[in-house]
C-alpha atoms as a PDB file:
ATOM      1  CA  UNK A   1       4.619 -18.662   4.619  1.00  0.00           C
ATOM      2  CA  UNK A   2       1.122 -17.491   6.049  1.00  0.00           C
ATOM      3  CA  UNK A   3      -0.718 -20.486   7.739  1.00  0.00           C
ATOM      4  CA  UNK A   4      -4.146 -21.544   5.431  1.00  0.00           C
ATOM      5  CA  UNK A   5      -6.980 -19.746   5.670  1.00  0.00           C
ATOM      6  CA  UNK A   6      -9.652 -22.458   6.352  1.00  0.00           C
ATOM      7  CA  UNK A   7     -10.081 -26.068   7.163  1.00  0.00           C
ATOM      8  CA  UNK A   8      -7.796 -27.547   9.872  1.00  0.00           C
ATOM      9  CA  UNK A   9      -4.796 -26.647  11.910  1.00  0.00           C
ATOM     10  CA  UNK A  10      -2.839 -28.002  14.055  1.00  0.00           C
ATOM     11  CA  UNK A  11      -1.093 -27.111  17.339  1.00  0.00           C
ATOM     12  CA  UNK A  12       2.192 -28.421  15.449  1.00  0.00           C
ATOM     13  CA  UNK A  13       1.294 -26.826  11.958  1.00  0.00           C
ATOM     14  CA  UNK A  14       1.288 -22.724  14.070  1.00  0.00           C
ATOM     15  CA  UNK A  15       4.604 -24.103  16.136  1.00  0.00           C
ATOM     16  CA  UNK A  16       6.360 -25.067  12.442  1.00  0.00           C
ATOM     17  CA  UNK A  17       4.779 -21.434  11.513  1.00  0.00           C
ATOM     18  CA  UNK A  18       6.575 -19.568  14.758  1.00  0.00           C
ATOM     19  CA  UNK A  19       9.894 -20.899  14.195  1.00  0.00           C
ATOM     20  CA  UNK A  20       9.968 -23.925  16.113  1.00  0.00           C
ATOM     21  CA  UNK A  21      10.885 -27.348  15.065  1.00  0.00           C
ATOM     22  CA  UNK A  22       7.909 -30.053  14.260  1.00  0.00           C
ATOM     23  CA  UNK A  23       7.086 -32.569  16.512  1.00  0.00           C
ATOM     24  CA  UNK A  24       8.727 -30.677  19.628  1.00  0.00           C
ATOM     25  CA  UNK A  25       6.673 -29.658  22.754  1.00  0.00           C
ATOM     26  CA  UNK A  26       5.278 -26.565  22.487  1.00  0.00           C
ATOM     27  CA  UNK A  27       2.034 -24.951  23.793  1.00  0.00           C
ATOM     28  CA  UNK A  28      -0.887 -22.546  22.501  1.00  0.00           C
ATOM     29  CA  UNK A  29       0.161 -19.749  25.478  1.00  0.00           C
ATOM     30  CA  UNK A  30       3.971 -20.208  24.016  1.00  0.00           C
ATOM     31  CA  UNK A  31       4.873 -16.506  23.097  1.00  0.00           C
ATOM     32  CA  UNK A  32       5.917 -17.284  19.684  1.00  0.00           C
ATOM     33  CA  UNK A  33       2.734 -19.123  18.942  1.00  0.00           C
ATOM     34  CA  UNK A  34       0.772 -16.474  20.648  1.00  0.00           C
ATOM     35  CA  UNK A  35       3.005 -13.331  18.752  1.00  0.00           C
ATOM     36  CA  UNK A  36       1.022 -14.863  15.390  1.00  0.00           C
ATOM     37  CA  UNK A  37      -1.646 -13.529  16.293  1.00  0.00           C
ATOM     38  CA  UNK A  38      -0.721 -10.640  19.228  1.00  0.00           C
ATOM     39  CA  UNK A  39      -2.798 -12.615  21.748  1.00  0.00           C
ATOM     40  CA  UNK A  40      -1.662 -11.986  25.421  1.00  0.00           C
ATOM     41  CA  UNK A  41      -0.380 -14.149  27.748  1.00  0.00           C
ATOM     42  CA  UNK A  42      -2.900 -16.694  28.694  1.00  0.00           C
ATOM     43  CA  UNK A  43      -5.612 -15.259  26.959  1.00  0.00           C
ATOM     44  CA  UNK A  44      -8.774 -17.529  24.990  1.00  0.00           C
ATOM     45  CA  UNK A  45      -7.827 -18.382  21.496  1.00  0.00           C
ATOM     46  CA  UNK A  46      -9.037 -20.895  18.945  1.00  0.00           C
ATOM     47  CA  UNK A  47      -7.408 -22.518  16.145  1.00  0.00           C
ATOM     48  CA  UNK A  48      -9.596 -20.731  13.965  1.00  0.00           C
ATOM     49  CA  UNK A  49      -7.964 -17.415  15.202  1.00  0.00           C
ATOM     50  CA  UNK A  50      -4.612 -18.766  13.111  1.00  0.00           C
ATOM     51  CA  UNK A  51      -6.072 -18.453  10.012  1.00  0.00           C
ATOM     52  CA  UNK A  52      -4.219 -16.532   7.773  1.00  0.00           C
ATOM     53  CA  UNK A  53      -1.589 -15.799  10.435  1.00  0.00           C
ATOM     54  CA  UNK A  54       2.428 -15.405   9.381  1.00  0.00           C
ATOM     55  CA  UNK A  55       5.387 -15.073  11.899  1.00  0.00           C
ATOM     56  CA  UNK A  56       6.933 -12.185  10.068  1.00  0.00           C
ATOM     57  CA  UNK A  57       6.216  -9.851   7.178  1.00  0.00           C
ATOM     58  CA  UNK A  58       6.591 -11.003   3.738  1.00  0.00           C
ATOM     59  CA  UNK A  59       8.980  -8.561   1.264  1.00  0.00           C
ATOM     60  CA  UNK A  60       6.328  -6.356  -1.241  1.00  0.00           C
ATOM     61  CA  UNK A  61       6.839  -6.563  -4.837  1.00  0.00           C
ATOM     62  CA  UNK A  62       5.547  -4.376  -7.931  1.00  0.00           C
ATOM     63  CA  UNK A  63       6.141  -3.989 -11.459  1.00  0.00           C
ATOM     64  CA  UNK A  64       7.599  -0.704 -12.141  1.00  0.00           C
ATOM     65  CA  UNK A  65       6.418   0.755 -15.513  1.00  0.00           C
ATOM     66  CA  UNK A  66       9.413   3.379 -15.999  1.00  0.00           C
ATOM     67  CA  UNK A  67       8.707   6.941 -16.554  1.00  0.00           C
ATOM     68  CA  UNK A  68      11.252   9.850 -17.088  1.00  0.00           C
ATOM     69  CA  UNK A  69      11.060  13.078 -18.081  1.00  0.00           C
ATOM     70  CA  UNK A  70      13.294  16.713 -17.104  1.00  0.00           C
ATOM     71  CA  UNK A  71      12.058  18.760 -14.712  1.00  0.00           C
ATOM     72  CA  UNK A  72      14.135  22.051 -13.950  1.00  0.00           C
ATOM     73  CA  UNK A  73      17.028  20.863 -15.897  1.00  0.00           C
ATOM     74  CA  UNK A  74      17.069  17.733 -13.998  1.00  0.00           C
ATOM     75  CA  UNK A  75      16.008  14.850 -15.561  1.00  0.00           C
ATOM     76  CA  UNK A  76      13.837  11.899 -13.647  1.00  0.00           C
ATOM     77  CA  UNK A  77      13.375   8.285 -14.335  1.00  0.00           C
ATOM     78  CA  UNK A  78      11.201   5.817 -12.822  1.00  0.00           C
ATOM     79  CA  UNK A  79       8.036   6.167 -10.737  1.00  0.00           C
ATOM     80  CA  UNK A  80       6.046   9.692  -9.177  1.00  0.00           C
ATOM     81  CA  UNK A  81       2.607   9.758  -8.657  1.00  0.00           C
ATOM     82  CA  UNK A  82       2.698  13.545  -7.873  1.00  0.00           C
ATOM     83  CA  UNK A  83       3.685  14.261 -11.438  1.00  0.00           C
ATOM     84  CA  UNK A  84       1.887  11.126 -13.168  1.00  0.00           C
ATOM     85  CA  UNK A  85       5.449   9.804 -14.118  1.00  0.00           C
ATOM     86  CA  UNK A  86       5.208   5.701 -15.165  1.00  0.00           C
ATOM     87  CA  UNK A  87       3.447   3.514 -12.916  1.00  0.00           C
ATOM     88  CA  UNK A  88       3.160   0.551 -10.139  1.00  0.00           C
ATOM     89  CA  UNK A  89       1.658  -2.704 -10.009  1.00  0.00           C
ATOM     90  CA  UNK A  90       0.851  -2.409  -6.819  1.00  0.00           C
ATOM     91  CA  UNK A  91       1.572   1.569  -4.783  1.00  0.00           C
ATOM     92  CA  UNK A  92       0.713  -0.497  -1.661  1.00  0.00           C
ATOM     93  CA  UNK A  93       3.215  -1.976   1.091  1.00  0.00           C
ATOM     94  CA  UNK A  94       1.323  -4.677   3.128  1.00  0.00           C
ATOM     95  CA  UNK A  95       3.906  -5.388   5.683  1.00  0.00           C
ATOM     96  CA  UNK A  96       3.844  -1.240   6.724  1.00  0.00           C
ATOM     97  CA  UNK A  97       0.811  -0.064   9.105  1.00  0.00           C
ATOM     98  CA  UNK A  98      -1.423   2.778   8.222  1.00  0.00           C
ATOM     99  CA  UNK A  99      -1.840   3.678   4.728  1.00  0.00           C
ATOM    100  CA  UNK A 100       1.945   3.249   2.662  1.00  0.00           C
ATOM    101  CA  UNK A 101       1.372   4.311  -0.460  1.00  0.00           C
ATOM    102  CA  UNK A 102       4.156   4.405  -2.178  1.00  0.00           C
ATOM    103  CA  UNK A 103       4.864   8.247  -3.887  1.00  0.00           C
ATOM    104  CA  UNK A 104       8.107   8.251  -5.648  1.00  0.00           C
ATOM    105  CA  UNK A 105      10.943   6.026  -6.804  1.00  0.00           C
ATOM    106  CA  UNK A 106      13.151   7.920  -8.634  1.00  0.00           C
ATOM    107  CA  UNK A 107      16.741   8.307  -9.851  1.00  0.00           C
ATOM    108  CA  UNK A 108      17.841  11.769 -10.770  1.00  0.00           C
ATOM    109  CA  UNK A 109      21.119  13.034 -13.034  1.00  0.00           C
ATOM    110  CA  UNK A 110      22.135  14.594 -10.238  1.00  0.00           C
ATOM    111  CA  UNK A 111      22.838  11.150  -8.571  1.00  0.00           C
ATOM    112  CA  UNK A 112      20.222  10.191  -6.297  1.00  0.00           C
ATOM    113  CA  UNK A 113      17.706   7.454  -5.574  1.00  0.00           C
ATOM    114  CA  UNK A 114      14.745   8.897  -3.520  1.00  0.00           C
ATOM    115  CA  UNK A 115      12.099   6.792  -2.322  1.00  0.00           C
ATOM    116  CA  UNK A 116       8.817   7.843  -0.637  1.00  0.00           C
ATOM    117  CA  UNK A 117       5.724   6.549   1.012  1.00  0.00           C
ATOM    118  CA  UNK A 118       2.883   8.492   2.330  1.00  0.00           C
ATOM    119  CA  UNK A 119       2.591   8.382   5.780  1.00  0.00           C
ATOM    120  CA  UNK A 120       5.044   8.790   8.960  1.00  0.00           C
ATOM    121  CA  UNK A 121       7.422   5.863   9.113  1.00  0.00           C
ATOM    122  CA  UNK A 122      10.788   5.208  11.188  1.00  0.00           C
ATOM    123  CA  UNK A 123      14.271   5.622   9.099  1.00  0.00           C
ATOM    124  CA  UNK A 124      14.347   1.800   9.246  1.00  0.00           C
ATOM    125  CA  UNK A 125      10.503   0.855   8.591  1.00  0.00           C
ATOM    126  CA  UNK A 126      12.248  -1.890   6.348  1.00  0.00           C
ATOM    127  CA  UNK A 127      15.781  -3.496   5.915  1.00  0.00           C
ATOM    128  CA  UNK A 128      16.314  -2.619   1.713  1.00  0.00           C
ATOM    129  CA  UNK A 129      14.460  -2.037  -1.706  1.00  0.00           C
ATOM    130  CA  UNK A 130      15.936  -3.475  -4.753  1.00  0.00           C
ATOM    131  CA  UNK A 131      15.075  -2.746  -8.625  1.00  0.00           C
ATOM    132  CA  UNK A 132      16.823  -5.415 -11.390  1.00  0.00           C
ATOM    133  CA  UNK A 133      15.335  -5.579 -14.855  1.00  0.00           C
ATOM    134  CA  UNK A 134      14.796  -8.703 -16.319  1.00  0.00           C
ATOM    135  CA  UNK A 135      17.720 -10.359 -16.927  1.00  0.00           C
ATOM    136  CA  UNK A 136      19.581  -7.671 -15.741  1.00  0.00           C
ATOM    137  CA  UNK A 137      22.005  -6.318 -12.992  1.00  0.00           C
ATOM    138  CA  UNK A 138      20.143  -5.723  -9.413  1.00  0.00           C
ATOM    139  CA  UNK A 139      20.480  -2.867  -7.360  1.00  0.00           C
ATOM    140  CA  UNK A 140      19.947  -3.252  -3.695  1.00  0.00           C
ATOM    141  CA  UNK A 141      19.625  -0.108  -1.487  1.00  0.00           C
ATOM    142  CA  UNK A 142      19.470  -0.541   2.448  1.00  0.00           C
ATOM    143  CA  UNK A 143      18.052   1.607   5.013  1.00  0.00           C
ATOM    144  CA  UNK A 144      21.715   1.286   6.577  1.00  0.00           C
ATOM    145  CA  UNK A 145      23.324   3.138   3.533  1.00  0.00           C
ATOM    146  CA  UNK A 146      21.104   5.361   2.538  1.00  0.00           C
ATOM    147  CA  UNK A 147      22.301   9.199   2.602  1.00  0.00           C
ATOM    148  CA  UNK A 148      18.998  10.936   3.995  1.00  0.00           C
ATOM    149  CA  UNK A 149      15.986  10.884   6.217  1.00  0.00           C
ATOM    150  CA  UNK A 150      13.540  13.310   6.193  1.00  0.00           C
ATOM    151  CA  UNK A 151       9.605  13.237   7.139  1.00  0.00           C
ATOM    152  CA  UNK A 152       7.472  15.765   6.223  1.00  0.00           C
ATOM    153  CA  UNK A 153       4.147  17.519   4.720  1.00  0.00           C
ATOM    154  CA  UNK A 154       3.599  17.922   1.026  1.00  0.00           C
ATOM    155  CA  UNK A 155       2.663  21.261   0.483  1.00  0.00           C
ATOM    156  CA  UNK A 156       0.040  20.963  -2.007  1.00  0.00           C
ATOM    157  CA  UNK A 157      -2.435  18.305  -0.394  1.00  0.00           C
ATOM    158  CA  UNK A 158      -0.750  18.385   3.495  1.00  0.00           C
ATOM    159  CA  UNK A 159      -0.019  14.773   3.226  1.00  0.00           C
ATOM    160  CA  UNK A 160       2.636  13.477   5.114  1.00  0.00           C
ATOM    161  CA  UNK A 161       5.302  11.590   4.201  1.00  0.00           C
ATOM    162  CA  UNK A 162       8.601   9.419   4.871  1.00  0.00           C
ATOM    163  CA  UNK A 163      11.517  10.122   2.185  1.00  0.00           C
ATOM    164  CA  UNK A 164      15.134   7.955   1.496  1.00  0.00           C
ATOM    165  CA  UNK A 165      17.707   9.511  -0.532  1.00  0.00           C
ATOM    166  CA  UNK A 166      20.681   7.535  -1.774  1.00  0.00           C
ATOM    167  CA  UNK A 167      23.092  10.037  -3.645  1.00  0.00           C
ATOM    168  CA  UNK A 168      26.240   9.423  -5.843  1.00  0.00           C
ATOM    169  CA  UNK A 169      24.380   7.132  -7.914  1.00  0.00           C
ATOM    170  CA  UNK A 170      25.488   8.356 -11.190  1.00  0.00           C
ATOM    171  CA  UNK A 171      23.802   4.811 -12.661  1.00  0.00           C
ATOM    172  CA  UNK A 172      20.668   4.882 -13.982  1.00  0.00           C
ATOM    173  CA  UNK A 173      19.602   2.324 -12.184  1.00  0.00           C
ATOM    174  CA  UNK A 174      15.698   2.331 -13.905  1.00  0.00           C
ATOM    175  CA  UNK A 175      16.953   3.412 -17.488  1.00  0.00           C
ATOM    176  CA  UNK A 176      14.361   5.798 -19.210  1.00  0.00           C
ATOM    177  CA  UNK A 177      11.599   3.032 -20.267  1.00  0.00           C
ATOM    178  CA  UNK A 178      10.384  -0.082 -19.463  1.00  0.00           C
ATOM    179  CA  UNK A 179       9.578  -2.418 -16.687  1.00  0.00           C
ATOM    180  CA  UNK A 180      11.386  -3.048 -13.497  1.00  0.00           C
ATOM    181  CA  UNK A 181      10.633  -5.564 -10.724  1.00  0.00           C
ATOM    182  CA  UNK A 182      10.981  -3.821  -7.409  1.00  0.00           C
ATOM    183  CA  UNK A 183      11.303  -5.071  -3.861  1.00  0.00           C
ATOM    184  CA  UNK A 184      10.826  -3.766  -0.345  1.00  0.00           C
ATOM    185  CA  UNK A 185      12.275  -5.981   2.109  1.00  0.00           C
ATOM    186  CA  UNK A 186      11.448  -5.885   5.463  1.00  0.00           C
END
């Protein structure tokens, strides 16, 4: 959990944050303590500089409004922007650098799960994304399974972007309507 963003902090409170145990000898140049905020080795810093700081990304969450409809005898369900197909919460993943809007999450009836962000990521930019309903079953898909990588360039607004496929999921894992919670772990 992110250290506060004002009043005061302790040398112990950004050790606790970094992993280490309270009350156990640490110091501000430690490079845990100093990876909370990218400072280098020995450099100036002040408590102050903490604020806000988090030893490791926290997993991104949005409300999927699901979407479907057939498009060249294939029918879609769940989330493109491209095509104005349901809708997000929030299209935004924190924990990525740069810009990561998210484009699509989608299954298709021809089996797969895609899932793309604008913008040029690695094949394992994060560890799994999982969709459950309310109540429901959850789906979890990692970067480890997954059955495609591809980057590339949209061709209508030469944006780039960073696509997952998943296929032989003949589940419909967002149904054709409704809201899904959906997770990006990192």
């Amino acid at each position: 959990m992110p250290l506060q963003s004002s009043g005061q902090i302790s040398l112990d409170d950004l050790h606790v944050e970094a992993g280490g145990t309270s009350g156990t000898q640490c110091s501000m140049n430690d490079t845990d303590i100093r990876g909370l905020v990218s400072a280098a080795a020995n450099s100036q810093m002040t408590f102050s500089s903490f604020y806000g700081a988090s030893s490791g990304p926290s997993t991104w969450t949005s409300t999927m409004t699901v979407g479907s409809q057939t498009i060249v005898k294939s029918l879609q369900a769940g989330f493109n922007s491209g095509l104005g197909m349901g809708s997000l919460s929030d299209d935004t993943i924190d924990f990525l650098t740069g810009t990561p809007e998210v484009m699509t999450i989608v299954w298709t009836d021809t089996g797969n799960v895609i899932f793309e962000i604008r913008g040029t990521f690695s094949a394992t930019a994060f560890t799994s994304f999982s969709t459950q309903e309310s109540g429901g079953t959850l789906y979890t898909f990692t970067t480890a399974s997954r059955s495609g990588f591809s980057t590339g360039t949209y061709s209508d607004n030469s944006s780039t972007y960073s696509r997952w496929n998943w296929t032989g999921n003949s589940t419909n894992v967002f149904g054709l309507s409704g809201t899904r919670t959906i997770k990006v772990n990192p």
